[in-house]
Structure formats: C-alpha cells, structure tokens
Protein backbone atom coordinates (compact mmCIF):
# COMPACT_ATOMS: atom_id res chain seq x y z
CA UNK A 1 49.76 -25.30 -8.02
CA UNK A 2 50.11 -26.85 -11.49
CA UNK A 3 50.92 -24.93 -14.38
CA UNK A 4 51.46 -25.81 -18.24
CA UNK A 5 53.79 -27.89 -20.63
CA UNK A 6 55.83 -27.04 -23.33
CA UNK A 7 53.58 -26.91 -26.90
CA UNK A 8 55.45 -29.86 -27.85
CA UNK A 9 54.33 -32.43 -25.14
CA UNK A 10 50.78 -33.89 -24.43
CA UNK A 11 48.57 -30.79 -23.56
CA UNK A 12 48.25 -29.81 -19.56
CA UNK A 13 45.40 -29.65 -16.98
CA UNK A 14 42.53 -27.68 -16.59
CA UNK A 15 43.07 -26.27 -19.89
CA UNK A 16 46.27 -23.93 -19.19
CA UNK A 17 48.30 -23.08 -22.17
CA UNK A 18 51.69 -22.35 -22.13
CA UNK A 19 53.01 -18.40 -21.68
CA UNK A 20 56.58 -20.05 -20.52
CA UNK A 21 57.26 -22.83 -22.75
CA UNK A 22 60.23 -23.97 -20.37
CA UNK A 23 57.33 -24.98 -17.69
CA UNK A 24 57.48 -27.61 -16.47
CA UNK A 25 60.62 -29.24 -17.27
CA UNK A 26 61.09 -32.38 -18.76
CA UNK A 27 61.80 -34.06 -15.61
CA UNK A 28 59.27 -32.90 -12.90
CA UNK A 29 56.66 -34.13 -10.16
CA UNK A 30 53.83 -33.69 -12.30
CA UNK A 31 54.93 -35.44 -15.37
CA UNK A 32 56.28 -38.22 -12.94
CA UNK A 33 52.89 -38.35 -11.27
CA UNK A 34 51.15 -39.13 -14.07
CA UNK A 35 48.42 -36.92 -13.22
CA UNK A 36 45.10 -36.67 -15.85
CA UNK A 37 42.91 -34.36 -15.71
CA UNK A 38 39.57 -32.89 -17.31
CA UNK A 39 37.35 -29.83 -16.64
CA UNK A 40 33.72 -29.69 -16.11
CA UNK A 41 30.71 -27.47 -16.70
CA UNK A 42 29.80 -24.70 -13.74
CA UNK A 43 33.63 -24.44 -12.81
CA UNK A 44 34.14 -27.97 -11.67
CA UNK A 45 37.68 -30.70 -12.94
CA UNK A 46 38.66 -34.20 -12.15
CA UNK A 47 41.98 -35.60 -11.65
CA UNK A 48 43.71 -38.62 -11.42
CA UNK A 49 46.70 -40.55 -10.67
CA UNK A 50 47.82 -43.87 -9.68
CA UNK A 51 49.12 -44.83 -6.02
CA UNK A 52 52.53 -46.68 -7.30
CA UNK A 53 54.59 -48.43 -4.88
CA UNK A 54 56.89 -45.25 -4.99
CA UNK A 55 53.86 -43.36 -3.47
CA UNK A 56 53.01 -45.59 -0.76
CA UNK A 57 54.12 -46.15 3.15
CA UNK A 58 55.36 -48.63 5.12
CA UNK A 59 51.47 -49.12 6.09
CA UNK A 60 50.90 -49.10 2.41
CA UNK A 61 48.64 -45.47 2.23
CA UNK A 62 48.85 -43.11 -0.18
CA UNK A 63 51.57 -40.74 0.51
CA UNK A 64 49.87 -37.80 2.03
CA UNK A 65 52.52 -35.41 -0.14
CA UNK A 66 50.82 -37.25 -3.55
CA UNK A 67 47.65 -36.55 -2.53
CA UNK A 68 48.57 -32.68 -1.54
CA UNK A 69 49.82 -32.39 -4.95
CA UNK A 70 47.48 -33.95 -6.72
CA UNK A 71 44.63 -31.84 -4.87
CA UNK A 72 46.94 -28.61 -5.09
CA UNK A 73 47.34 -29.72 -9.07
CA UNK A 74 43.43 -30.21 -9.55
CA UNK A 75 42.28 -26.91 -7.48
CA UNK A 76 44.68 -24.33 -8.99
CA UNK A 77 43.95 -25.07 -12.38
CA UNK A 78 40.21 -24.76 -11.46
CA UNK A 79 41.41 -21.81 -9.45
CA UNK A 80 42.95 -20.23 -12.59
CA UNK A 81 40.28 -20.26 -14.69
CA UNK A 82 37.49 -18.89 -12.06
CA UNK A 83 40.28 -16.12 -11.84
CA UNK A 84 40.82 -15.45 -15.45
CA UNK A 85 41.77 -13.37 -16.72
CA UNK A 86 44.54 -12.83 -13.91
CA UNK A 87 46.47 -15.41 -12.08
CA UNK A 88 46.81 -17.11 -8.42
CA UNK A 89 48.29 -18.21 -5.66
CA UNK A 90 47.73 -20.88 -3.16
CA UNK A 91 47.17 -19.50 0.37
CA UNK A 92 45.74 -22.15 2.27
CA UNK A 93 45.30 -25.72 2.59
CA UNK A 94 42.96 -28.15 4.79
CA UNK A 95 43.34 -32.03 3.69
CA UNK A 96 41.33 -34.71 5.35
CA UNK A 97 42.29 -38.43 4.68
CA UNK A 98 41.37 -41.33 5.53
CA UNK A 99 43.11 -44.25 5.92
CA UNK A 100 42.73 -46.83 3.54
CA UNK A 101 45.30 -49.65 3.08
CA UNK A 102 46.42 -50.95 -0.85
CA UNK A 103 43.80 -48.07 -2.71
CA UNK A 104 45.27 -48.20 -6.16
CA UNK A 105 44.09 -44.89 -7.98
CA UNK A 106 42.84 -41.76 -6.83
CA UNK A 107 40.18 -39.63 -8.20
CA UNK A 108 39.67 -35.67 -7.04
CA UNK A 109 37.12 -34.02 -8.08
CA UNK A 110 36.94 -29.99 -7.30
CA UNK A 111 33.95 -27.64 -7.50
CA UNK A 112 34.57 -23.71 -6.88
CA UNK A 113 32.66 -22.77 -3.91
CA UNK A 114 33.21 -18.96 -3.86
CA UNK A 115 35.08 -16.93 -6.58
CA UNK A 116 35.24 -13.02 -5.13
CA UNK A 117 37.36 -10.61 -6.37
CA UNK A 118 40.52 -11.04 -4.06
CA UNK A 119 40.20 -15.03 -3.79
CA UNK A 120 38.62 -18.61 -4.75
CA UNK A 121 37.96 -20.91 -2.50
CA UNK A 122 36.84 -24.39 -3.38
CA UNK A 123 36.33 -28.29 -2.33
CA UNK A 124 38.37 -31.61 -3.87
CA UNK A 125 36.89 -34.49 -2.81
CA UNK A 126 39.10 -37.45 -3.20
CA UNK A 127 37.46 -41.16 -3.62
CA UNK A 128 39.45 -44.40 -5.07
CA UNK A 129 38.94 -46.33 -8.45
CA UNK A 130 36.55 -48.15 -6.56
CA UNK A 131 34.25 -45.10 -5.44
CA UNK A 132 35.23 -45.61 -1.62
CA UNK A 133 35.39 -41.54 0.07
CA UNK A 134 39.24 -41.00 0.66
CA UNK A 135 39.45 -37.70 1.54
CA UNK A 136 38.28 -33.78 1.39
CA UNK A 137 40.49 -31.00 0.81
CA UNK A 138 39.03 -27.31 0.77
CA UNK A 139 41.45 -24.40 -0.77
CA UNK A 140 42.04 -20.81 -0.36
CA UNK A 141 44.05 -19.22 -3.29
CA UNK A 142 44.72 -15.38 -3.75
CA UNK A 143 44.11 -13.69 -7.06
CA UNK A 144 46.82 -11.70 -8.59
CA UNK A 145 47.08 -9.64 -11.26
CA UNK A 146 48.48 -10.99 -14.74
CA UNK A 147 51.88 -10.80 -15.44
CA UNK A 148 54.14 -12.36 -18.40
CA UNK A 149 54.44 -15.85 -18.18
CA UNK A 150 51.78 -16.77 -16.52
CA UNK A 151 50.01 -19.67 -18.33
CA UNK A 152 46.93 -18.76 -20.50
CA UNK A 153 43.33 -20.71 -19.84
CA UNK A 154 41.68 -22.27 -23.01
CA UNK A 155 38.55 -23.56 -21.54
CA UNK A 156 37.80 -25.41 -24.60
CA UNK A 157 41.05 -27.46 -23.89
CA UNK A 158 39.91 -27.73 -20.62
CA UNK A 159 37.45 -29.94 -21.05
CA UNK A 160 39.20 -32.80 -23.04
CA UNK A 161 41.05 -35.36 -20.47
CA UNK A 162 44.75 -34.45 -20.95
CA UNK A 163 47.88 -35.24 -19.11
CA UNK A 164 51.37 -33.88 -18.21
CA UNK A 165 53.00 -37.61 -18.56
CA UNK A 166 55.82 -38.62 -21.57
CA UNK A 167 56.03 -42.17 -22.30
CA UNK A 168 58.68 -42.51 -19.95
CA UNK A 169 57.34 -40.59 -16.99
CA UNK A 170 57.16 -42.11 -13.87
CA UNK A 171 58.83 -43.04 -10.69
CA UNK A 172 60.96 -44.97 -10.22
CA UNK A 173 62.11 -45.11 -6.55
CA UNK A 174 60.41 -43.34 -3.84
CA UNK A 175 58.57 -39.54 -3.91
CA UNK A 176 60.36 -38.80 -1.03
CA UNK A 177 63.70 -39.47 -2.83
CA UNK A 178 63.33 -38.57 -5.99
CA UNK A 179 62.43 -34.82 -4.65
CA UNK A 180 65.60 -34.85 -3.02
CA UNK A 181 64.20 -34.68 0.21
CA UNK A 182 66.65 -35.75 3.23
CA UNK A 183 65.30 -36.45 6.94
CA UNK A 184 68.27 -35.18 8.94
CA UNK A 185 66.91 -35.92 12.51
CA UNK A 186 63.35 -37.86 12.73
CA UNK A 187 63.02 -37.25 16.48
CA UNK A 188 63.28 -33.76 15.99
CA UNK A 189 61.52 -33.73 12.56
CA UNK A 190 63.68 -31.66 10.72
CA UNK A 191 63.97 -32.29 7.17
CA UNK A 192 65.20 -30.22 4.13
CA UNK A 193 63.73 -30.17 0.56
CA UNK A 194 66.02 -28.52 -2.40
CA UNK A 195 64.52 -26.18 -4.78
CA UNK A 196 65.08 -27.38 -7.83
CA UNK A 197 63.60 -27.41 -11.34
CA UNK A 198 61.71 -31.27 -10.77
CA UNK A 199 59.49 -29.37 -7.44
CA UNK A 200 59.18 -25.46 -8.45
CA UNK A 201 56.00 -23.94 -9.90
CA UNK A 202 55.67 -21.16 -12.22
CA UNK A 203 56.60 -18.69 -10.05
CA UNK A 204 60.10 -19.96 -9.70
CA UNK A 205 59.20 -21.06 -6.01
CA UNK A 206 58.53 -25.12 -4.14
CA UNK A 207 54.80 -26.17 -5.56
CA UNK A 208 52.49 -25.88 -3.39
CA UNK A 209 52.13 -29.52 -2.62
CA UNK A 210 55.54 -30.30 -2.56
CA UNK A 211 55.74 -27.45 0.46
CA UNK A 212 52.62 -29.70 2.22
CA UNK A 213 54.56 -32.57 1.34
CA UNK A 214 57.69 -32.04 3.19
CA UNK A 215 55.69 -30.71 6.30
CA UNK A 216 53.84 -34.15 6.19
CA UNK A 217 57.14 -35.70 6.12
CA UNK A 218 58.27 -33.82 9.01
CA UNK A 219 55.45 -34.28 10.80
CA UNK A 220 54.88 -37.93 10.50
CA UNK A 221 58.98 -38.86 11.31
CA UNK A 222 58.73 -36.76 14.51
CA UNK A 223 55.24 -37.83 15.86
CA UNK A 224 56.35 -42.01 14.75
CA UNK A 225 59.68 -40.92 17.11
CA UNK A 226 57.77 -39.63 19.96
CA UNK A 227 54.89 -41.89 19.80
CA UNK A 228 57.09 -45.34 20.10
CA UNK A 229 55.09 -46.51 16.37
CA UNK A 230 54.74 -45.53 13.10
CA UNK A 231 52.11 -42.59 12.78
CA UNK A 232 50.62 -42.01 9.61
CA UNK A 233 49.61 -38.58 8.41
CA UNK A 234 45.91 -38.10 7.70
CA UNK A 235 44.97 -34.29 8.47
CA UNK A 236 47.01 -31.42 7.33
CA UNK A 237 46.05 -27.65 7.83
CA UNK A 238 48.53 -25.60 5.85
CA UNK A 239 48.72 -21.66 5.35
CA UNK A 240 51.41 -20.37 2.74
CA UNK A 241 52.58 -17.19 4.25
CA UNK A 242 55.54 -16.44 1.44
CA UNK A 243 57.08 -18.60 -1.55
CA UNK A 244 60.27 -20.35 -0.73
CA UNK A 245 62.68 -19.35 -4.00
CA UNK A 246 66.08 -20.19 -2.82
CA UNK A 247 65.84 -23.60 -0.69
CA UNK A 248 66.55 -26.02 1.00
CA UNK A 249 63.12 -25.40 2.35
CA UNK A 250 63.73 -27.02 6.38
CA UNK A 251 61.43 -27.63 8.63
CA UNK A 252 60.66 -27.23 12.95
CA UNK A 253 58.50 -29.32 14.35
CA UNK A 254 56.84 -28.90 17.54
CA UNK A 255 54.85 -32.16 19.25
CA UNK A 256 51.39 -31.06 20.69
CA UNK A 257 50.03 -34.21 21.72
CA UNK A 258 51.32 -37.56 21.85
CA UNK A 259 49.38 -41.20 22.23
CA UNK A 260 50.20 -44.66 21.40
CA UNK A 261 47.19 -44.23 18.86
CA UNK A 262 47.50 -40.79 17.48
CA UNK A 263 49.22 -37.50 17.58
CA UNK A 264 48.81 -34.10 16.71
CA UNK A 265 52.70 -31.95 16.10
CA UNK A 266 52.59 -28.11 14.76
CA UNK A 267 55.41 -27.88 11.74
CA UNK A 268 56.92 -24.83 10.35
CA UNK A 269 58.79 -24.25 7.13
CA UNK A 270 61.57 -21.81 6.38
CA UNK A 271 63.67 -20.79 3.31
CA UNK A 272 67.25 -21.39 4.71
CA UNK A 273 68.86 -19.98 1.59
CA UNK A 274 67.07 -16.97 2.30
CA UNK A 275 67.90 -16.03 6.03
CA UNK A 276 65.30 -18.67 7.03
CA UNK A 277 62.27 -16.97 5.63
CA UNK A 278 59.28 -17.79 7.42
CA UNK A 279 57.22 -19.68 4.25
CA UNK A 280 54.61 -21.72 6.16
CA UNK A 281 52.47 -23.26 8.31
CA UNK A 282 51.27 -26.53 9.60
CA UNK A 283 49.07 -28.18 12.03
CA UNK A 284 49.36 -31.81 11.24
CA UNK A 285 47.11 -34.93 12.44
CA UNK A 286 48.32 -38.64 12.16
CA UNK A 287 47.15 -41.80 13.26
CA UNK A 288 48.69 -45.58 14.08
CA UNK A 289 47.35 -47.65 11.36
CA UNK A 290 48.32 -51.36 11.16
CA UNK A 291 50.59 -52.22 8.32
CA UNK A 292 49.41 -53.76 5.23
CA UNK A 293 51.68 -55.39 3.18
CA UNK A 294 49.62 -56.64 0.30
C-alpha cells in the first residue's frame, strides 16, 4: 500500500502525513507513477495515473502490475483512514481487467464497503479518461495496531488532489525494468524481484502491488510459453500470507489450464533471502488479445 512523502515534497495521497520522513525515497514507484489522488466524503478517493509507453505491453494494455499498484495505492490510503487511528495491512487482492488496447489514463475510484474492527474491505473501480469500465478490484486489508512510524491521516489534506510526483518523476524505460525485475526462465515462469528502496512500503517489505506485479509477470511469461502466443493478464486473485523483507522475492508457477485463447496458471511467491518464505498467493487469468500497435 502507499504511504507518505517527506514534508518537503508535494503532499501524498489520501491525506497521510509523514511519521517517517525518509518514506518514500526520492526515487520510487509511486513518485515514478505519477499517481494523483483525492479523497471523498462517506470514506470514498480517486486516483490517477497515466498509461506511458513504459507501462504498456506488446498488445499495448496497461500493465496489469500499474494497475495493481495504482489500486493497492488508492485502497490503502482509503484503508488507513477507515482504520484510524491504527494502521493496516493488505491481505488480499481480486483485480478484474479488461482488455482495452491504447487507453491512455486511468481513473480508480474506491468506496469502503465494510470497516469492522479486525479489517476493511472495499471496491476500486477502474474506468479510462474517456469513462469506458476497465476494471474492478475489491480489497481485504488487516488492521493493526499503531506503532512509530506509521504515517498520520489528516483528512482535511485528504481531500485536496495531491501527488507523490517531482518534476522529474517518471519512467523512463520499462516498469518491469526499472523495478529490477529479471525473468530467468519464461517457460517455467520464474522470475525474481529485488527488495530495494524504489519497491518497499513502510513496513520495510515489497508494496503490495509490486508483489501482484511480479506474480502477473510470472504468470503471463509462463502461460504466453505454454500457450504457443502471447497471453495477456486480466484477472488476478492474490492473498498476502507474510511480507517479503529480504528479497529477491521469486516466483513458482504452476499451469492449470492451457488454450490457444486463454489460460489460467496458479503462481506462488517466496522470500529467497529468507529461507524461501512462503509470502503469497496467486491464481492468475490471461487472455490472447490481438496486438495493437497504435
């Protein structure tokens, strides 16, 4: 989930003020995502972010590892403050897409279903610049009790449209690169994603979407492989059993069901620096979708 800037820099989303000023760095996914954001009344937020060339496919979709993040961004600040005045914790993830060729920007918007006294679980619907539906995400996250550094909520800083962006944020090759994530066998669908400071959350551990993103990566390199065609992510289930705080986070992939159309693969993530700590879990749905190239 997202958490806040220095005091310095613009300030962050969903109204979260800083308790560690060294979060996030200077260089990180969220400032390089360019991700705005606003909160609205009855526990509600937007954000957005632009679908750059860095962020797009060889069918030209929205990376399904933006999208993650920016949903995983949008819901745990709206998580935080429905939790406030203690903290959270993403648990689980369920992201529909659906496919849509050369979509530009991205709006979520999240509403808080159910706020209880152990969890919050709420909806992001995603739809482009253009109001077409892209996608639903629903989120489980676990409530925790407050400890020092975790970010404080301002709800009256909430609700002004702020960003995590510099002047010079951006990307400027590839997500999947500039993470640091390698693919070191795409039949088998293992891949490995450092922990470092540009991907970790508050807690010190891979951000949640950056955890859904490799899995998605995984996923979509073994199904393409075993299908005979590129296979483009579009549903991801994910449950986050424990935080990966050492890295490389590297993932297993298992193929349950295989078309020339469509495929369905089962992914798990480990912590290898940390006797392969079971971290999470992943059913994962893609589809063949013809490439678009403009």
């Amino acid at each position: 989930m997202t958490s806040p800037e220095p005091a310095s820099a613009a300030p962050p989303p969903s109204g979260l003020l800083p308790a560690d000023s060294s979060y996030p760095p200077e260089h990180h996914v969220l400032r390089d995502l360019r991700l705005e954001s606003e909160a609205g009344p009855d526990l509600t937020a937007r954000g957005w972010i632009d679908v750059s060339t860095a962020l797009r496919g060889p069918t030209n979709l929205p990376h399904p590892g933006g999208l993650a993040t920016l949903v995983d961004a949008v819901g745990g600040g709206l998580a935080a403050t429905a939790a406030r005045p203690d903290w959270i914790a993403t648990a689980d993830l369920t992201m529909h897409v659906v496919p849509c060729p050369g979509v530009t920007r991205v709006q979520a918007a999240g509403r808080v279903l159910r706020a209880g006294r152990t969890t919050v679980v709420l909806e992001v619907e995603m739809t482009s610049s253009e109001g077409d539906a892209l996608g639903m995400a629903t989120m489980t996250f676990a409530i925790l009790p407050r400890r020092d550094g975790n970010p404080i909520i301002d709800p009256v800083a909430a609700t002004r449209r702020t960003t995590m962006a510099h002047a010079d944020s951006g990307f400027t090759n590839s997500l999947e690169s500039t993470t640091g994530l390698r693919v070191i066998d795409a039949a088998t669908g293992a891949v490995q994603l450092p922990l470092t400071d540009y991907v970790r959350n508050t807690l010190g551990a891979v951000q949640g979407g950056m955890m859904a993103m490799t899995a998605a990566v995984a996923a979509e390199r073994a199904m393409s492989t075993a299908a005979g065609t590129h296979i483009d992510v579009v549903d991801l289930q994910v449950t986050y059993l424990a935080l990966a705080k050492v890295g490389p986070v590297a993932s297993t992939v298992g193929i349950l069901d295989v078309h020339p159309d469509f495929a369905t693969a089962h992914v798990e993530l480990t912590d290898a620096g940390a006797d392969g700590r079971f971290t999470t879990i992943v059913r994962a749905r893609g589809v063949r979708v013809p490439e678009v190239t403009s």
